[in-house]
Protein backbone atom coordinates (compact mmCIF):
# COMPACT_ATOMS: atom_id res chain seq x y z
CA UNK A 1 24.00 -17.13 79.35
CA UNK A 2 23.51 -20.27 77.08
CA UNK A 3 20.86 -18.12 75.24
CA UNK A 4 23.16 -14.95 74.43
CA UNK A 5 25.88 -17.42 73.56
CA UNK A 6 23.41 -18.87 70.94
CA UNK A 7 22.08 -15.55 69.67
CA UNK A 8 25.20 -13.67 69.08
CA UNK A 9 26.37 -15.60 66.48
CA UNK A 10 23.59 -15.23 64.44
CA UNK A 11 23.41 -11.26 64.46
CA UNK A 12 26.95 -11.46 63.18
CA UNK A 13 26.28 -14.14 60.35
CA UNK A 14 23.25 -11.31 59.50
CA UNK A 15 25.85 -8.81 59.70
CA UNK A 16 28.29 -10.41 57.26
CA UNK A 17 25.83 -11.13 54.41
CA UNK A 18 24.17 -7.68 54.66
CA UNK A 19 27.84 -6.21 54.39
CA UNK A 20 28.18 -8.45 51.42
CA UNK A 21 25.24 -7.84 49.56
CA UNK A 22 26.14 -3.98 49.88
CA UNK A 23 29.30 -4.73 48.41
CA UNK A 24 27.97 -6.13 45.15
CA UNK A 25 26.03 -2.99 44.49
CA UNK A 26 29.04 -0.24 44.93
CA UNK A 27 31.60 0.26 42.26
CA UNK A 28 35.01 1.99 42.62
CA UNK A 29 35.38 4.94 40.11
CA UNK A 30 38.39 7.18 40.06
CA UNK A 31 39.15 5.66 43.55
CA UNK A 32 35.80 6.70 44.61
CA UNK A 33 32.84 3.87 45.98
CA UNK A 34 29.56 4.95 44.57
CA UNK A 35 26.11 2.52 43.87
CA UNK A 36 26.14 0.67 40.72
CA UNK A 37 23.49 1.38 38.07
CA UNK A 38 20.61 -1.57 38.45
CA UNK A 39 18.31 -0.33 35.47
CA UNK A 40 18.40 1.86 32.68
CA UNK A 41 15.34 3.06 31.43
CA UNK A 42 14.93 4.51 27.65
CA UNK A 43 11.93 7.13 27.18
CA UNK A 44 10.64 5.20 24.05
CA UNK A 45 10.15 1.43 24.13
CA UNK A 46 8.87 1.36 20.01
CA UNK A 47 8.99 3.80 17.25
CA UNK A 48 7.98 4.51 13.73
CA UNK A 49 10.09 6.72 12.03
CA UNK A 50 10.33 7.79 8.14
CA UNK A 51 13.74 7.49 6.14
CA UNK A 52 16.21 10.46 6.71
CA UNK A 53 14.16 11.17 10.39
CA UNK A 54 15.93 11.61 13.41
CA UNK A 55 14.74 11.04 16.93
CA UNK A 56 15.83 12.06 20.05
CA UNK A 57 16.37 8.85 22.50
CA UNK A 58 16.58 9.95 26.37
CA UNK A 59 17.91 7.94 29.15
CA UNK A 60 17.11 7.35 32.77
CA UNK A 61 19.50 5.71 34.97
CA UNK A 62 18.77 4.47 38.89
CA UNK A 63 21.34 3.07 41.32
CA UNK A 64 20.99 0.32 43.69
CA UNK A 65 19.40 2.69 46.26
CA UNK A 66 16.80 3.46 43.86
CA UNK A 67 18.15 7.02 43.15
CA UNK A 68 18.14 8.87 39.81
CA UNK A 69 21.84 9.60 38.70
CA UNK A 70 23.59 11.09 35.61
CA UNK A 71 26.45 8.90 34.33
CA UNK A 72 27.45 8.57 30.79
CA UNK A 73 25.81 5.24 28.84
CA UNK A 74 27.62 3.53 25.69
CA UNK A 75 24.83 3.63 22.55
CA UNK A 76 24.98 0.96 19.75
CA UNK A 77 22.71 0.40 16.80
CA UNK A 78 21.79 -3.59 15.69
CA UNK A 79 21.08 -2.99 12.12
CA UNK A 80 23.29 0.45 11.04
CA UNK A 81 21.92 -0.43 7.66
CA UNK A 82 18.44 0.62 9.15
CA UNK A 83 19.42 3.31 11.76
CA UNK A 84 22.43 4.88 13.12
CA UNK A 85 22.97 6.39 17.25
CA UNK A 86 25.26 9.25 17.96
CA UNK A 87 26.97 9.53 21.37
CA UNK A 88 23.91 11.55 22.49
CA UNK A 89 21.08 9.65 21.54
CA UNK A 90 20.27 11.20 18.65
CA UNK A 91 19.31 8.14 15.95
CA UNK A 92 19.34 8.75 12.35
CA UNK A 93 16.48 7.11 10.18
CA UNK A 94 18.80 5.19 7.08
CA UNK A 95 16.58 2.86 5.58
CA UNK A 96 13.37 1.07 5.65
CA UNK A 97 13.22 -1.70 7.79
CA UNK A 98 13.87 -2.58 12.01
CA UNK A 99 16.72 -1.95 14.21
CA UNK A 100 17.05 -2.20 17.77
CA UNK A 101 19.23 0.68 19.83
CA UNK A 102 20.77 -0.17 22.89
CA UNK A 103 21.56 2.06 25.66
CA UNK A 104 24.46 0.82 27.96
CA UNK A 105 26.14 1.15 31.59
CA UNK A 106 27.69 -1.14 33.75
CA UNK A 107 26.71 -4.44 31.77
CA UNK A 108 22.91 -2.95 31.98
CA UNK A 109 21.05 -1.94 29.10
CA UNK A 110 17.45 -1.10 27.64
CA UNK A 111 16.46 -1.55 23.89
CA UNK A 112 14.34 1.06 21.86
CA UNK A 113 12.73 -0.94 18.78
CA UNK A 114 12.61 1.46 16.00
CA UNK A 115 10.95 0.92 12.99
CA UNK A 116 11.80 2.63 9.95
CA UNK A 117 8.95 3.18 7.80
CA UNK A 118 8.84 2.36 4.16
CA UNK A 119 8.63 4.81 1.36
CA UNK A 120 6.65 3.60 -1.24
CA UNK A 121 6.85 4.97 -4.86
CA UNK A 122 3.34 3.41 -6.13
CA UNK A 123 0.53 1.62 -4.84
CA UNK A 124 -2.58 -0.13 -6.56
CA UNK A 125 -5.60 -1.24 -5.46
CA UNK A 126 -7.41 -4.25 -6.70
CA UNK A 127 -10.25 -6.48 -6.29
CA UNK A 128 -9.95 -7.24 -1.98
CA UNK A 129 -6.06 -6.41 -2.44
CA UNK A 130 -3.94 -4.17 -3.05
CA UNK A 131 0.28 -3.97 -3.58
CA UNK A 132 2.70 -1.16 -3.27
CA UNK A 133 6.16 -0.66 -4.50
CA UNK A 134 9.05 0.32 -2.48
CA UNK A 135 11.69 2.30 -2.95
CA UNK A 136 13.87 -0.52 -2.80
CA UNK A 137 11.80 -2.28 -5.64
CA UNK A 138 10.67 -4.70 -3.43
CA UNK A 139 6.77 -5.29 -4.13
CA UNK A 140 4.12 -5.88 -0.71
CA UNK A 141 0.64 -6.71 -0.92
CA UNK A 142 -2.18 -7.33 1.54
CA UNK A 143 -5.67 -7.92 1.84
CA UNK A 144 -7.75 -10.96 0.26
CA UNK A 145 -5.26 -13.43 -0.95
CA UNK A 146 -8.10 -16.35 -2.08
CA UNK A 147 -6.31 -17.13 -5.23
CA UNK A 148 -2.98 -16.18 -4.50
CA UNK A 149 -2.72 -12.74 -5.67
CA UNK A 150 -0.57 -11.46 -2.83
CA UNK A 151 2.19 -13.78 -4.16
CA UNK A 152 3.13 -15.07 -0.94
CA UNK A 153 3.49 -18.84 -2.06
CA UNK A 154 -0.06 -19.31 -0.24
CA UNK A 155 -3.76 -18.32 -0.22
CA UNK A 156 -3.62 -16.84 3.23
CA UNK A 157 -5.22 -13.31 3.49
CA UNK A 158 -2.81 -10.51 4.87
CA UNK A 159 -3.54 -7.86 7.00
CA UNK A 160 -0.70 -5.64 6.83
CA UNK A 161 1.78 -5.60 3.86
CA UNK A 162 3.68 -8.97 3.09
CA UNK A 163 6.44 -9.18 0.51
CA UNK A 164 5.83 -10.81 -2.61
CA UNK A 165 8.02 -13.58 -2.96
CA UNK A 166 11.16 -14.43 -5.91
CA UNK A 167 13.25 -11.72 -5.03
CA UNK A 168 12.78 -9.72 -8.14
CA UNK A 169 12.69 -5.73 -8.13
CA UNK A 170 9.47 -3.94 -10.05
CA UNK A 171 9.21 -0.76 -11.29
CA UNK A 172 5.38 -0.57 -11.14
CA UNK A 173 2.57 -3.07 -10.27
CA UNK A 174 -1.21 -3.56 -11.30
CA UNK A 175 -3.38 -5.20 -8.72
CA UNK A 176 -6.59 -6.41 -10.69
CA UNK A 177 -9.70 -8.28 -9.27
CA UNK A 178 -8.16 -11.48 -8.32
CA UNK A 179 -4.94 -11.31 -9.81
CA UNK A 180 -1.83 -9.07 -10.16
CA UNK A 181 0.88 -7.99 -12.61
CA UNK A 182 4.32 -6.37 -12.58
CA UNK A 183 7.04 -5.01 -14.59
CA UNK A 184 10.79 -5.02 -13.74
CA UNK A 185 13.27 -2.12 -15.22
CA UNK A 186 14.04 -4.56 -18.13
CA UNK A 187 10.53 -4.32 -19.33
CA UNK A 188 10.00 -7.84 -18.17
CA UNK A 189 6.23 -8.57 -16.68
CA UNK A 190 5.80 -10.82 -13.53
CA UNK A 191 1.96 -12.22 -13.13
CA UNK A 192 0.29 -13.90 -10.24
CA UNK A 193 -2.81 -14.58 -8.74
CA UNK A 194 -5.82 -16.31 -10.51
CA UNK A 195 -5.64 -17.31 -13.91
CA UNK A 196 -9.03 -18.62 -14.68
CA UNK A 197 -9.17 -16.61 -17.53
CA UNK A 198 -6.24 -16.35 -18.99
CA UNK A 199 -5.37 -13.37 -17.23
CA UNK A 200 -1.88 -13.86 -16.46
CA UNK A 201 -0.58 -14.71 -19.38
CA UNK A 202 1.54 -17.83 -18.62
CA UNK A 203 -0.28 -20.13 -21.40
CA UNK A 204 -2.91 -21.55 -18.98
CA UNK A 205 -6.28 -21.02 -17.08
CA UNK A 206 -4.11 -21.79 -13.46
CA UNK A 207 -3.47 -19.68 -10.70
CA UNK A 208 -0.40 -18.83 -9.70
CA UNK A 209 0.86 -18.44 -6.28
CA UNK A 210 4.18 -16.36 -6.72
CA UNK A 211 5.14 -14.19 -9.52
CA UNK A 212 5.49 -16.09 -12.83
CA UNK A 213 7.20 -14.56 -15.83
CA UNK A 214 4.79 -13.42 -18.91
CA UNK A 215 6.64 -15.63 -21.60
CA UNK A 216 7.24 -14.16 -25.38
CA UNK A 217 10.03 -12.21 -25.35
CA UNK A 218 8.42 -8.60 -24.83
CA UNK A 219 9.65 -5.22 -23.79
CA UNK A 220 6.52 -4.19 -21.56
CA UNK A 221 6.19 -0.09 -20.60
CA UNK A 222 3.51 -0.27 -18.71
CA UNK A 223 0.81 -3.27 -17.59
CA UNK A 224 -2.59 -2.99 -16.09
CA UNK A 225 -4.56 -5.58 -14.73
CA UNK A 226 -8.38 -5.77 -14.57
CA UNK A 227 -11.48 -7.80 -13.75
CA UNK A 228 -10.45 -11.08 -16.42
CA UNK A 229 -7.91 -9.67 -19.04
CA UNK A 230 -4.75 -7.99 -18.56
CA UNK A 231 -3.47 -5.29 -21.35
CA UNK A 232 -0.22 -3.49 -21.53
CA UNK A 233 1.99 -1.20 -23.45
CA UNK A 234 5.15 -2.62 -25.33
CA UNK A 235 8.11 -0.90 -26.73
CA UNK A 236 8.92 2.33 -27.57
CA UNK A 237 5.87 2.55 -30.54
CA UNK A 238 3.35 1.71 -27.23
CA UNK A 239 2.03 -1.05 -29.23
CA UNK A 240 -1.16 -2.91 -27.32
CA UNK A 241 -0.93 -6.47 -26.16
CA UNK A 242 -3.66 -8.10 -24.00
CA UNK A 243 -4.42 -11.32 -22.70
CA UNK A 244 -7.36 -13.63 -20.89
CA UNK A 245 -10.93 -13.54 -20.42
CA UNK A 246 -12.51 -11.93 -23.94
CA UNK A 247 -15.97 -12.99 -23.89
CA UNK A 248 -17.38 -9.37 -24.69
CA UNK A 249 -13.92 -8.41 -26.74
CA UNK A 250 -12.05 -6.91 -23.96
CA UNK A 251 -9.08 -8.20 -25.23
CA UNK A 252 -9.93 -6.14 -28.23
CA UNK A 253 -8.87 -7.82 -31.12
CA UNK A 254 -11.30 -7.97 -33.45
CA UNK A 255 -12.44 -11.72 -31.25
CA UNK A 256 -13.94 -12.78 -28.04
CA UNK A 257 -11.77 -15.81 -28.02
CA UNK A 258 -10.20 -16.25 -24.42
CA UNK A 259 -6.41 -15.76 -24.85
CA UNK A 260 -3.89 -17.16 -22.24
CA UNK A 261 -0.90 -15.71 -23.90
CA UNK A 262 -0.43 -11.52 -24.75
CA UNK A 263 -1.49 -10.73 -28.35
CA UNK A 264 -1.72 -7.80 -30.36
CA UNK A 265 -4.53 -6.09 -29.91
CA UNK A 266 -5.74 -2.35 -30.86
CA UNK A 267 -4.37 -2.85 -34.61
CA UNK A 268 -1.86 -0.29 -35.67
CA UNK A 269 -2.59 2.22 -32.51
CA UNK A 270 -0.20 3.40 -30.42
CA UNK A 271 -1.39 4.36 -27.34
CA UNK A 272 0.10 6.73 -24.20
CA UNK A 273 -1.73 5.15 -21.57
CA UNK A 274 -3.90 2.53 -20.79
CA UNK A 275 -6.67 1.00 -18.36
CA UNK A 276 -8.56 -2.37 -18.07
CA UNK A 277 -11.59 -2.19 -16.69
CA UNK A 278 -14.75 -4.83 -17.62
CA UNK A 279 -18.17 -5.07 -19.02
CA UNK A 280 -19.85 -3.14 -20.85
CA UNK A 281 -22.35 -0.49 -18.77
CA UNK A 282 -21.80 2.01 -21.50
CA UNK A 283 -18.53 2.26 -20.43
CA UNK A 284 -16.82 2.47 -24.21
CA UNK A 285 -17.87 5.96 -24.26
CA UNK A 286 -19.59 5.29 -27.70
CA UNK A 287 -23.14 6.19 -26.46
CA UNK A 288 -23.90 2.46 -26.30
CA UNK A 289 -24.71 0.08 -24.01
CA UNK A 290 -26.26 -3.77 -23.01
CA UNK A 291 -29.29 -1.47 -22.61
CA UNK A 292 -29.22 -0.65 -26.03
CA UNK A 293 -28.68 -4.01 -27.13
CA UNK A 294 -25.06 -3.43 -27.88
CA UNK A 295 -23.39 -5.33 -25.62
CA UNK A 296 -19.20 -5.38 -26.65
CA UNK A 297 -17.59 -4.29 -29.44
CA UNK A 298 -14.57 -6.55 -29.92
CA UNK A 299 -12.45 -3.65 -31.86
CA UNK A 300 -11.55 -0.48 -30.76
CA UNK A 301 -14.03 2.24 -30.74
CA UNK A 302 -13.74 5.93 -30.50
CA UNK A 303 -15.36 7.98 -27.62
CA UNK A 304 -18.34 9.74 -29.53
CA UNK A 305 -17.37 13.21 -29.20
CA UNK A 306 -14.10 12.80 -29.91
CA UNK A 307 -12.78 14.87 -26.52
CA UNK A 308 -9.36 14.81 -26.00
CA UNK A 309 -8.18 13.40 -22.48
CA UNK A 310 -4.92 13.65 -20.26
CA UNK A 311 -5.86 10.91 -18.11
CA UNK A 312 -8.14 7.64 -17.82
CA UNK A 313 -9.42 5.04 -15.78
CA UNK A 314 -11.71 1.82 -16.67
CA UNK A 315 -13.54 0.37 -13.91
CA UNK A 316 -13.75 -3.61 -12.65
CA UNK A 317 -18.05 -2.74 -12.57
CA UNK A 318 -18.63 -1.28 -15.60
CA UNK A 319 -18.12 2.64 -16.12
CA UNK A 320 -15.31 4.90 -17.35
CA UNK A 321 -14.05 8.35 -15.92
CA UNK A 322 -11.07 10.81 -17.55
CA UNK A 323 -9.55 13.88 -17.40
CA UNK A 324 -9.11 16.34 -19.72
CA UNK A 325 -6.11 18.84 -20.09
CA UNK A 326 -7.27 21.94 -17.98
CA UNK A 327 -8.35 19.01 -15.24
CA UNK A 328 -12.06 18.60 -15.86
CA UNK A 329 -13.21 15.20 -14.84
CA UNK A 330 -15.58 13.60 -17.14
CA UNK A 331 -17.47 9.86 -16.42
CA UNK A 332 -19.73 7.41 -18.46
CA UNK A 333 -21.46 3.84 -17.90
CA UNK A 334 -22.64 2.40 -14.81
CA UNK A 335 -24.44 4.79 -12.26
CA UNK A 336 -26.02 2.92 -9.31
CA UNK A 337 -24.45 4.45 -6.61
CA UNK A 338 -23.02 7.93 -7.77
CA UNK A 339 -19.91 7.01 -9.42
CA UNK A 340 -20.31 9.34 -12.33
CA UNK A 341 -20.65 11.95 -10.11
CA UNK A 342 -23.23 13.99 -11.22
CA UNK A 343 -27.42 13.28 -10.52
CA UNK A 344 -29.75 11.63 -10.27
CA UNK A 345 -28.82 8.44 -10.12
CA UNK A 346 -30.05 5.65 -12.68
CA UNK A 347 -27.98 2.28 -13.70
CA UNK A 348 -26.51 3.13 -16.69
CA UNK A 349 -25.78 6.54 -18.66
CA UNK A 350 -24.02 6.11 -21.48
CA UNK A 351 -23.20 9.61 -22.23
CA UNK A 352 -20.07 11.67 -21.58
CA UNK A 353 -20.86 14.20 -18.63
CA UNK A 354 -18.66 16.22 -16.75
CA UNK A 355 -18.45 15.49 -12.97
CA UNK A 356 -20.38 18.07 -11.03
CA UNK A 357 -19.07 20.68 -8.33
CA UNK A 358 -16.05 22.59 -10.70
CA UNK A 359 -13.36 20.96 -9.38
CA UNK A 360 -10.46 20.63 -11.47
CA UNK A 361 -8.46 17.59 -11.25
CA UNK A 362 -5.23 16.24 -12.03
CA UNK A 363 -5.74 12.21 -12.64
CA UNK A 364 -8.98 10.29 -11.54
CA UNK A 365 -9.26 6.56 -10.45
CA UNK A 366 -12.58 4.01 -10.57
CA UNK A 367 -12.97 1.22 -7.92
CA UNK A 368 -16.54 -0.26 -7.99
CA UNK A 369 -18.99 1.69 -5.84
CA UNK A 370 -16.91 5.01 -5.92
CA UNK A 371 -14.36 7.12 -7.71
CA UNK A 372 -11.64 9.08 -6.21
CA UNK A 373 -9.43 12.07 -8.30
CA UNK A 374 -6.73 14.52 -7.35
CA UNK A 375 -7.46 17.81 -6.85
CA UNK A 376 -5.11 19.68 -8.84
CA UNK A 377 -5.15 22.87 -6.66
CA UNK A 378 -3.82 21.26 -3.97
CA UNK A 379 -3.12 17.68 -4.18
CA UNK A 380 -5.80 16.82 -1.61
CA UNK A 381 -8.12 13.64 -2.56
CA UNK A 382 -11.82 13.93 -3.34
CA UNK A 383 -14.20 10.95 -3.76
CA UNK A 384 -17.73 10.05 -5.10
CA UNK A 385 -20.28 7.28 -5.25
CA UNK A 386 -21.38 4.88 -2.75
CA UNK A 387 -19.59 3.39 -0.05
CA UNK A 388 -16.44 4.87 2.58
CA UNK A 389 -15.38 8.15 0.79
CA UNK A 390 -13.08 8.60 3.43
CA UNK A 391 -14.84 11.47 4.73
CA UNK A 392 -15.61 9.75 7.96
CA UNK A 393 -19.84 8.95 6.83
CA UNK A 394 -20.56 6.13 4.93
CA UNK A 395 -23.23 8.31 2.86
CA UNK A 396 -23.21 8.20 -0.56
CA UNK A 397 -22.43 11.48 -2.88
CA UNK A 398 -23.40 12.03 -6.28
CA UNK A 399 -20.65 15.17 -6.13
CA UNK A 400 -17.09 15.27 -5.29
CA UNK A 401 -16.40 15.57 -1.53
CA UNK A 402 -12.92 16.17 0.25
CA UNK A 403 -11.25 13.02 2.20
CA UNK A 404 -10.66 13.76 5.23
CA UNK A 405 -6.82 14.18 7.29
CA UNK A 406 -5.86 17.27 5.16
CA UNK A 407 -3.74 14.94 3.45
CA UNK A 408 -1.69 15.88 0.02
CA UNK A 409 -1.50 12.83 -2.43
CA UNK A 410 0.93 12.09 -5.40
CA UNK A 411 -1.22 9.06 -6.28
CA UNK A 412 -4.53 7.47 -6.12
CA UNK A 413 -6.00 4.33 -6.42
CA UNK A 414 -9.40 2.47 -6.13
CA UNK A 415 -10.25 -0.78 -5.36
CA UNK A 416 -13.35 -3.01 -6.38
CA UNK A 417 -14.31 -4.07 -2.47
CA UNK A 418 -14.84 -0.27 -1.70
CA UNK A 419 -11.65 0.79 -0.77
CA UNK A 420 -9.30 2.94 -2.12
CA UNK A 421 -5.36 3.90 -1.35
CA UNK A 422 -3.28 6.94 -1.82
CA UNK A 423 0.13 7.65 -1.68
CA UNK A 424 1.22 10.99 -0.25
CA UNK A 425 3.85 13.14 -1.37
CA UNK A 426 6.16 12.03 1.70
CA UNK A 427 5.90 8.97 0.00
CA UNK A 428 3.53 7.42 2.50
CA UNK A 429 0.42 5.01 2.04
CA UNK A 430 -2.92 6.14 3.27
CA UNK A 431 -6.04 3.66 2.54
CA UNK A 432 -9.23 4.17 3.94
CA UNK A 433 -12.55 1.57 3.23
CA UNK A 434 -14.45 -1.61 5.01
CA UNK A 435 -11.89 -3.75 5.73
CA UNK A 436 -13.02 -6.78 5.64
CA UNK A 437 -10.60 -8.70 4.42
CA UNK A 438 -7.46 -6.92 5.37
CA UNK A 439 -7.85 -4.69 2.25
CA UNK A 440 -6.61 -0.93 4.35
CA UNK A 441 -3.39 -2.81 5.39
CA UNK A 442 -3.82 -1.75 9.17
CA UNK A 443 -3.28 -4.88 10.58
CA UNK A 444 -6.74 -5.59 11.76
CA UNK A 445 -10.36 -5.70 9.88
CA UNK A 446 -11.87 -2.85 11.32
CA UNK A 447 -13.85 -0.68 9.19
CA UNK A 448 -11.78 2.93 8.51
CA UNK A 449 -14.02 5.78 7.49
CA UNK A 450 -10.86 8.18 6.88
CA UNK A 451 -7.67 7.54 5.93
CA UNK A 452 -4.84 5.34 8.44
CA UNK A 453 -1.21 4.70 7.53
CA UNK A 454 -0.22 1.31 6.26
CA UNK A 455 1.16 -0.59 8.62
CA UNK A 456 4.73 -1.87 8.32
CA UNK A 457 5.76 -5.23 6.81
């Protein structure tokens, strides 16, 4: 007796609290008791998604007795600047940047991080950097950042693209060897990065760590940025102006004394476009070279045979490639590893040759060990030389071959640490190269053979 007495108790204390736990998980709807939802569960945790996109968010929702059930949820987006949700689940890509979207019921909810990709409207690549224009205006660079030209404040290399600090808005940017340059709507150029040489144009030999304004008062079109000097077009005449290093007359006028602040340069030419490159491998086109004991020329010389151009590019090691009008691709200057595409190889030809395999293209772009040019057929991206031609070998080629990923480019650019960038005609970034300092913008160093996405900021 005295041990049922004892025991009975307890199985009703048991009783109540199961009872009451039971009650916590029911809900009265419409005067009807059914579970309450314990977890919802979206189908995608993360996503990338381009600007104007739309993607499909699905829901699963389980009760307290671990059963599947379909019940309405309550959608919200963080950041509607970013993204917007419809009643369904169906998100709407706005703008580049994050936003988290919530799925709700019954005070539980599950969060799908979206990313909205950005859509970039340029890129360069530089020395072991490169930078890229949004369509925001907001510059990013990544990569080697050893004497500040990411202008992030700091000499911290970057692995995936990092906004350049000051809040300013570009309309196009130049990424040189160790320094970069920029140019606002207003004409106004923004330099930063090493100024050893003069490069930047600020007055002095410092670096700079964030963008500093190019004093003088000037109305800059266009700026490019090479290995020591800097050269841009002004005005609506596309004058010449150049600043820094000038020690073989790259500044090109008529000296070789270093300048630290733009000065005229070219005489009376006006120009359409221009490119900085350095050295002289024969690269000035004028059948000269060191190895014919001409050296620089400190004025402007004509390329010998006086062919007319569309398009050029001067290289950080020493050669020159253009483009005529019907999209023949012509190089000149240094040659050890294929970038003039065309055989056999020897260290420097001076003459103008046309770039073998009959490929017409539409613009061409010099990095150091390779060259890269748009086809004009088809927009795809062809590269030659020495180094990662993106075609997943690391073989070199003295003739054109296709980068691989099918890929249609409005842009190209390449670097001097054998790499090179591209930006498609979704307005995407593709870079492709060794990686060893963060250069491809994937967020790691790992050597890419073909072409990956840049990461987000």
């Amino acid at each position: 007796m005295l041990r049922a007495i004892r025991t009975r108790p307890r199985v009703e204390l048991l009783g109540l609290a199961a009872l009451s736990a039971c009650s916590s998980d029911l809900i009265t709807r419409g005067g009807v008791v059914i579970p309450r939802v314990t977890q919802v569960v979206l189908s995608i945790g993360s996503a990338t998604i381009d600007p104007g996109d739309s993607l499909v968010l699905r829901v699963v929702l389980i009760d307290a007795y671990g059963d599947t059930v379909d019940r309405q949820v309550t959608w919200a987006s963080y950041d509607t600047t970013v993204a917007r949700v419809g009643p369904t689940g169906v998100v709407r890509a706005l703008a580049s940047g994050r936003a988290n979207i919530v799925a709700t019921r019954e005070d539980v909810s599950d969060t799908a991080r979206l990313a909205v990709a950005q859509h970039w409207v340029q890129v360069s690549a530089g020395g072991y950097h490169a930078c890229g224009i949004n369509t925001s205006g907001d510059a990013f660079c990544w990569g080697l950042n050893s004497t500040g030209q990411l202008g992030t404040g700091d000499t911290v290399n970057r692995t995936r693209p990092t906004k350049v600090l000051g809040g300013v808005q570009y309309v196009s940017v130049s990424a040189g060897s160790a320094h970069t340059c920029a140019i606002t709507a207003a004409g106004v150029a923004y330099c930063w990065g090493s100024g050893s040489y003069g490069q930047l144009g600020v007055g002095d030999t410092l670096p700079r760590l964030t963008p500093t304004r190019v004093p003088g008062g000037l109305i800059f079109d266009s700026v490019s940025a090479g290995g020591r000097h800097t050269c841009a077009l002004v005005g609506p005449d596309q004058t010449v102006y150049c600043w820094g290093g000038n020690v073989v007359g790259q500044v090109g006028d008529s000296t070789t004394t270093e300048r630290p602040t733009p000065v005229p340069a070219f005489g009376s030419l006006s120009l359409a476009s221009l490119s900085a490159g350095d050295w002289n491998y024969g690269q000035l086109g004028d059948s000269m070279s060191i190895a014919t004991g001409v050296g620089y020329r400190p004025d402007p010389a004509p390329v010998y045979d006086q062919r007319a151009f569309a398009q050029l590019s001067a290289a950080d090691h020493g050669y020159t490639c253009a483009v005529t009008p019907d999209g023949t691709a012509y190089c000149w200057g240094h040659n050890d590893t294929g970038q003039l595409g065309r055989g056999p190889h020897q260290l420097i030809d001076p003459t103008i040759g046309p770039v073998s395999g009959g490929l017409t293209f539409g613009m061409v772009n010099d990095g150091a060990l390779s060259t890269c040019a748009l086809s004009k057929a088809d927009s795809a991206a062809y590269c030659w030389g020495g180094g990662v031609l993106g075609d997943g070998v690391t073989i070199e080629s003295d003739a054109p071959v296709r980068v691989a990923g099918g890929l249609r480019f409005a842009g190209l650019s390449t670097g001097g640490g054998d790499f090179s960038c591209g930006r498609t005609t979704q307005g995407r970034i593709y870079c492709w190269g060794w990686n060893s300092r963060g250069e491809v913008g994937t967020g790691d160093l790992t050597p890419k053979l073909v072409p990956v996405r840049l990461a987000e900021p």
